[in-house]
Protein backbone atom coordinates (compact mmCIF):
# COMPACT_ATOMS: atom_id res chain seq x y z
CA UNK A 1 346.24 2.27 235.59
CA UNK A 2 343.89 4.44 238.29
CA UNK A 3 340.45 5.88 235.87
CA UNK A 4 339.62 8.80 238.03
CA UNK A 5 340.25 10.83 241.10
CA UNK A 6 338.28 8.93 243.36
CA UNK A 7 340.25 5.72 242.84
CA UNK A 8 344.03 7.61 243.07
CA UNK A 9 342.29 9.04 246.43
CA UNK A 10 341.24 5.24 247.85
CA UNK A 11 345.24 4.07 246.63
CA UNK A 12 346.48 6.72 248.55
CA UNK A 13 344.53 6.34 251.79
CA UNK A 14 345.91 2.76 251.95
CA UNK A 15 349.15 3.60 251.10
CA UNK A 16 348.81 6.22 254.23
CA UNK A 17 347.41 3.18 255.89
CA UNK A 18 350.12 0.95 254.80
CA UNK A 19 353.08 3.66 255.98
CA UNK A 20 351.35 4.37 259.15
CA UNK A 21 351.19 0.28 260.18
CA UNK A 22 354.50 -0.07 258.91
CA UNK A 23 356.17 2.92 261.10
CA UNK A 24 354.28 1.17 264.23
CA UNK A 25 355.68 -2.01 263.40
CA UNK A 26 359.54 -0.48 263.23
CA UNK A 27 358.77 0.90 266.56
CA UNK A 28 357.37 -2.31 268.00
CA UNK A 29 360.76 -3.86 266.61
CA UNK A 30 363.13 -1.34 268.33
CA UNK A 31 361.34 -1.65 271.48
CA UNK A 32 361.86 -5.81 271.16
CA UNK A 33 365.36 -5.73 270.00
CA UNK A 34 366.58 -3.74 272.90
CA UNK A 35 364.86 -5.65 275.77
CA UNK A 36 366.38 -8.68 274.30
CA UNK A 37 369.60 -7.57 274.09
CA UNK A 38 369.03 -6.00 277.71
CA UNK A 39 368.09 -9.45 278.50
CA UNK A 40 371.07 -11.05 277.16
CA UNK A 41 373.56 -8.62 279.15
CA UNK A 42 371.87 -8.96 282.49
CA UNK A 43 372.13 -12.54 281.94
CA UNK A 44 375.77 -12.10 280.80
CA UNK A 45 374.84 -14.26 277.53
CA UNK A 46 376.44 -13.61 273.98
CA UNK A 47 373.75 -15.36 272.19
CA UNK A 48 370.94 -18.01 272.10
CA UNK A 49 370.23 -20.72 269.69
CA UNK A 50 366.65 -20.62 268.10
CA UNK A 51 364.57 -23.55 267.09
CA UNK A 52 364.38 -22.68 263.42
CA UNK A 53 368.69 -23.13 263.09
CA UNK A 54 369.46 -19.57 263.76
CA UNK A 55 370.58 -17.31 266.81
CA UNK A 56 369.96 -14.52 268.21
CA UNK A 57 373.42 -12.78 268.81
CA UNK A 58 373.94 -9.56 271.62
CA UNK A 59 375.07 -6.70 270.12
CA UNK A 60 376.43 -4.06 272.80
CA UNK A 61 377.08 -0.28 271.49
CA UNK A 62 377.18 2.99 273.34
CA UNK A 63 375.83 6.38 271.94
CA UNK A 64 376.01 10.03 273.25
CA UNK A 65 379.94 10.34 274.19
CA UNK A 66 380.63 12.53 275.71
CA UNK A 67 383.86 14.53 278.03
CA UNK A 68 383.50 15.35 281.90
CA UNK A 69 386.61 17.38 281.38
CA UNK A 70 386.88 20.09 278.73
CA UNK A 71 388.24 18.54 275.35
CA UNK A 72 391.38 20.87 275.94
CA UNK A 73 392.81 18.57 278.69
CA UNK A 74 391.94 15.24 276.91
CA UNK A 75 395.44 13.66 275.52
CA UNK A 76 395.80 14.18 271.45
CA UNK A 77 394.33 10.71 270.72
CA UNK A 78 391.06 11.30 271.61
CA UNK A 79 390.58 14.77 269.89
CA UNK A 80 390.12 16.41 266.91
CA UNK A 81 388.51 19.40 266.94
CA UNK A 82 385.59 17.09 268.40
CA UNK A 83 385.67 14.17 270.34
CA UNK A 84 387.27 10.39 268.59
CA UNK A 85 384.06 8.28 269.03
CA UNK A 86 385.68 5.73 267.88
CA UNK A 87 388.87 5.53 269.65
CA UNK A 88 386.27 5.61 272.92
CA UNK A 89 384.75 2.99 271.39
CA UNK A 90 387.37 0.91 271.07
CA UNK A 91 388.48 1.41 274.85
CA UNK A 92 384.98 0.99 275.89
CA UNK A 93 384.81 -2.57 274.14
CA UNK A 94 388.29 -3.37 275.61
CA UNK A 95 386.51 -2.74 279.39
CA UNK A 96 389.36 0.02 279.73
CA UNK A 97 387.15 3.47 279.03
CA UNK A 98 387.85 5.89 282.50
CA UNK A 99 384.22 7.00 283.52
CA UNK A 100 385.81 9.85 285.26
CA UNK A 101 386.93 11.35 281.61
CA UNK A 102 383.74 10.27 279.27
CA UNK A 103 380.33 10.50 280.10
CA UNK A 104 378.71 7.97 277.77
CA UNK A 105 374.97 5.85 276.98
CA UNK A 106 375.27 1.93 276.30
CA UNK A 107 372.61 0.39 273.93
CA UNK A 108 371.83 -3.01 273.24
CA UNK A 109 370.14 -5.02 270.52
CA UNK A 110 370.49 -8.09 269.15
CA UNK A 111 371.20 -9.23 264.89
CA UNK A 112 370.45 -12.90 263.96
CA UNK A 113 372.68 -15.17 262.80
CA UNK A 114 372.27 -18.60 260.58
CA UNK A 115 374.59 -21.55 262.38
């Protein structure tokens, strides 16, 4: 239980502390995952086994779809009122998306995985 104002203010300068290292540390960890999953596509591997019994397994996404041609012209199964992201997606992971209909972003990370 905090006694006075002074110690509530020392708790919460470490907890800004605390949140401030930790945000830093997410950041740190986005950066990482994508160059190794960057790494693992330009070396056209799926995964790599670890030392410690796990693996580090590519995972390939793509963000920010997107239409060259106005939504209007696109055949039924790709619209809505808004683009299907994930019908895209699915042609996209097939190899079959047409760049000259959808604009699009790929992203890669990496999960691990016990073997």
């Amino acid at each position: 239980m905090l006694r006075s104002p002074d110690e509530l203010i020392a708790i919460c300068l470490e907890l800004e502390e605390i949140s401030a290292q930790r945000k830093a540390l997410e950041e740190r960890e986005k950066i990482i995952t994508a160059k190794c999953g960057l790494y693992l596509k330009e070396t056209n591997l799926e995964n790599v086994s670890l030392k410690n019994g796990r693996q580090v397994v590519r995972v390939d996404s793509i963000v920010g779809i997107g239409s060259n041609i106005p939504l209007e012209e696109l055949a039924e199964e790709f619209k809505t009122t808004m683009l299907k992201h994930r019908f895209v997606n699915r042609l996209w992971e097939e190899g079959k998306l047409d760049d000259k209909l959808f604009s699009y972003e790929e992203k890669w990370s990496i999960k691990f995985k016990n073997l």
